[in-house]
N, C-alpha and C. Protein backbone atom coordinates (compact mmCIF):
# COMPACT_ATOMS: atom_id res chain seq x y z
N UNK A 1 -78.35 11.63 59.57
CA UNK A 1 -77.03 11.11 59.24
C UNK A 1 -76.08 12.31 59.12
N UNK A 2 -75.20 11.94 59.76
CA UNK A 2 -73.80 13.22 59.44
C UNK A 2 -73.54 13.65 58.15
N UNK A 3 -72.53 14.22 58.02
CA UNK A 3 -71.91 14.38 56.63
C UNK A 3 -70.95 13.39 56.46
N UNK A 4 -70.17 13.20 57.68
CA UNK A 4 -68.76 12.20 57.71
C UNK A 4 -69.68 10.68 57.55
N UNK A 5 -71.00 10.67 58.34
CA UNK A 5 -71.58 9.17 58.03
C UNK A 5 -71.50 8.86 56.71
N UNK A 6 -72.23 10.03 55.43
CA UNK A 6 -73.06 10.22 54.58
C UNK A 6 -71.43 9.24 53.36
N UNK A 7 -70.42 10.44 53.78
CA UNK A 7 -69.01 10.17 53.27
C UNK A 7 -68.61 8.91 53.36
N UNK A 8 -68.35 8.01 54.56
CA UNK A 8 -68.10 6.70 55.00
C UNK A 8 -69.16 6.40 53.94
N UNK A 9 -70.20 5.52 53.67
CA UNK A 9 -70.97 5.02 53.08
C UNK A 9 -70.82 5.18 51.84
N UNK A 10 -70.53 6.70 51.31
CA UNK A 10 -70.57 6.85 49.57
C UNK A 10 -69.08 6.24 49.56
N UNK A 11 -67.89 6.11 50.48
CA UNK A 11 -66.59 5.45 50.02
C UNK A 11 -66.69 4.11 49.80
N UNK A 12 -67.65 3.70 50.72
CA UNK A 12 -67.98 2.11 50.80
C UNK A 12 -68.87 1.69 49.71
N UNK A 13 -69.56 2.57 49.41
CA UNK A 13 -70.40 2.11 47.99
C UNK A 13 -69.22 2.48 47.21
N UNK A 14 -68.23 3.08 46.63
CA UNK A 14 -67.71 3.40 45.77
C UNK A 14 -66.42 1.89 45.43
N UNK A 15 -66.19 1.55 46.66
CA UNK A 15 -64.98 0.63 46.80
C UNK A 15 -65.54 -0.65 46.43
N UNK A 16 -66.87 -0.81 46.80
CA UNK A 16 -67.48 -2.28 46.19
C UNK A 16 -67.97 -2.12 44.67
N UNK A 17 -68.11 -0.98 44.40
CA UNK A 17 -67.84 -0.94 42.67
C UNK A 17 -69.75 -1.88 41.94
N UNK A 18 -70.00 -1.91 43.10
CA UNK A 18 -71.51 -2.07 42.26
C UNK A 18 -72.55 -0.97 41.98
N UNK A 19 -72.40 0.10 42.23
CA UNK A 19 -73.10 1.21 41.37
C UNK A 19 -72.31 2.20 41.06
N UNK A 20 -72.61 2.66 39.95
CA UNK A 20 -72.46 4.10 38.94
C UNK A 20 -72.30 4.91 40.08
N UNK A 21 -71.06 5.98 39.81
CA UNK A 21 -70.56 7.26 40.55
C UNK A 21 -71.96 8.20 40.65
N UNK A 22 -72.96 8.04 39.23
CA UNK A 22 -74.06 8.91 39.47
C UNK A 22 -74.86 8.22 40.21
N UNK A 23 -75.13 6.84 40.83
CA UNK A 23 -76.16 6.29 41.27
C UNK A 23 -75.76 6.44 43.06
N UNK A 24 -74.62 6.64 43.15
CA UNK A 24 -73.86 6.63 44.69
C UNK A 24 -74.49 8.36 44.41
N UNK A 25 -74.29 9.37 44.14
CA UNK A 25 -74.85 10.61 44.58
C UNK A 25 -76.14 10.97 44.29
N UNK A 26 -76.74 10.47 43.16
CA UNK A 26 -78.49 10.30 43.79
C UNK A 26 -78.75 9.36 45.26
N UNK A 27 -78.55 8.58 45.64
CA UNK A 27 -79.00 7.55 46.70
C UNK A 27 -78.17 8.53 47.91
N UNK A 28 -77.25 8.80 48.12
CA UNK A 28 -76.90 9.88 49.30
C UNK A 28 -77.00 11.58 49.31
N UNK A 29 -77.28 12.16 47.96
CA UNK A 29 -77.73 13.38 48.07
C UNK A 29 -78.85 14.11 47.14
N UNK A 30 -80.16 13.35 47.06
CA UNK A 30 -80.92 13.20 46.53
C UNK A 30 -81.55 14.91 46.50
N UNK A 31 -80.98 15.41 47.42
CA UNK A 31 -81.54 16.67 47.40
C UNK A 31 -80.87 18.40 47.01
N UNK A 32 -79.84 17.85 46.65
CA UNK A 32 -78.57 18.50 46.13
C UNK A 32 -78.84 19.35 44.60
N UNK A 33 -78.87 20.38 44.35
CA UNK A 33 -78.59 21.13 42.92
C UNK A 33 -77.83 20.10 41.77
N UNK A 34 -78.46 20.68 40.65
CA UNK A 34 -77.72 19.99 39.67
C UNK A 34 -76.64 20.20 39.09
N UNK A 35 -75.77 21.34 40.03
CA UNK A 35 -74.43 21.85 39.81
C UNK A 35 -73.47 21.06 41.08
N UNK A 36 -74.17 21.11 42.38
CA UNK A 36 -73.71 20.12 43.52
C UNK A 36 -73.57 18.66 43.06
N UNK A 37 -74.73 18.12 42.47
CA UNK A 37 -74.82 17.04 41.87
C UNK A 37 -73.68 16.53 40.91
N UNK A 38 -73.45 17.23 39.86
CA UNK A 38 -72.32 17.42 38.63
C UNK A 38 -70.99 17.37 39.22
N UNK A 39 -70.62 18.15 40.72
CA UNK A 39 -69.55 18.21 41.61
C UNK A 39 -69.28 16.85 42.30
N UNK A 40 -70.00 16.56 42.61
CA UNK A 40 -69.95 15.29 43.73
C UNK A 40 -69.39 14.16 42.71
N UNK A 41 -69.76 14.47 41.68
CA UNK A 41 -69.89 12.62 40.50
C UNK A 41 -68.54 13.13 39.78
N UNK A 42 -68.12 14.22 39.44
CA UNK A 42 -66.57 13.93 39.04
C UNK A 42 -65.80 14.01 40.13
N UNK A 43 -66.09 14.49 41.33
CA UNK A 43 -65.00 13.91 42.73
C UNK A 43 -65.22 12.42 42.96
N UNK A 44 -65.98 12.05 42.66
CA UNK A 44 -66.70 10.62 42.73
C UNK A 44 -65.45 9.47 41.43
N UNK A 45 -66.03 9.95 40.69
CA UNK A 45 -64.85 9.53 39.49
C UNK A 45 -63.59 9.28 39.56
N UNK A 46 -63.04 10.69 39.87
CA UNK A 46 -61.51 10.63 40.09
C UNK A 46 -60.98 9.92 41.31
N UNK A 47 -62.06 9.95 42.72
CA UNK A 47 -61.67 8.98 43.87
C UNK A 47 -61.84 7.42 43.37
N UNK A 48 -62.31 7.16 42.38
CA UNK A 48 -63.13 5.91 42.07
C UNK A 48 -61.32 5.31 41.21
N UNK A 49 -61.16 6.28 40.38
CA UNK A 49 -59.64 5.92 39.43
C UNK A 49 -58.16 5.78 40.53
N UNK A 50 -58.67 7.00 41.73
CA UNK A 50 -57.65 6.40 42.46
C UNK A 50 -57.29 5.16 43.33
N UNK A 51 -58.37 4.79 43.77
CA UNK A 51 -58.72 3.50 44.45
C UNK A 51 -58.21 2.14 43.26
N UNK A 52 -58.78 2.70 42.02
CA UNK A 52 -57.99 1.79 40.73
C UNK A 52 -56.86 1.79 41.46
N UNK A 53 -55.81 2.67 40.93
CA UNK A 53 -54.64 3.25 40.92
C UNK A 53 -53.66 2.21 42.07
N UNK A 54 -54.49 2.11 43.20
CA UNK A 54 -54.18 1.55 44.40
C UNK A 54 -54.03 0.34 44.34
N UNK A 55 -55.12 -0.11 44.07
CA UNK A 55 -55.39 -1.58 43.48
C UNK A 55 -54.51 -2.50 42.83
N UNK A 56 -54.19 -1.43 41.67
CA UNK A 56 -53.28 -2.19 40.36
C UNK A 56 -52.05 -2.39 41.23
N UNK A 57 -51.42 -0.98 42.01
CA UNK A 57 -49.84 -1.05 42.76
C UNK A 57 -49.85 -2.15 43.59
N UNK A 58 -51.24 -2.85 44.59
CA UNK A 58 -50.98 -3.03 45.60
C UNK A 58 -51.07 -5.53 45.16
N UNK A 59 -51.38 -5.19 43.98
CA UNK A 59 -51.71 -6.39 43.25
C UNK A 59 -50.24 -6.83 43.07
């Protein structure tokens, strides 16, 4: 799988909002440091609040 695949998929898990920001970067980068790991889940977070953000305006 690409990186851009890997990306598409963690946005699409992120936008359907049925798993945890940490459960979307164990299940796509299971093999990642626990400093990579720690990185990914607060970019994860803050994309997760903006998609809120979007939501609320676009309601």
């Amino acid at each position: 799988m690409t990186a851009e695949e890997c990306m598409e998929l963690m946005r699409n898990d992120l936008i359907e909002g049925h798993l945890s920001v940490a459960e979307i970067a164990d299940k796509y980068c299971n093999c990642a440091s626990s400093e990579l790991r720690d990185l990914l889940i607060s970019k994860l977070e803050e994309l997760r609040r903006l998609y809120n953000y979007k939501r609320i305006i676009n309601d």
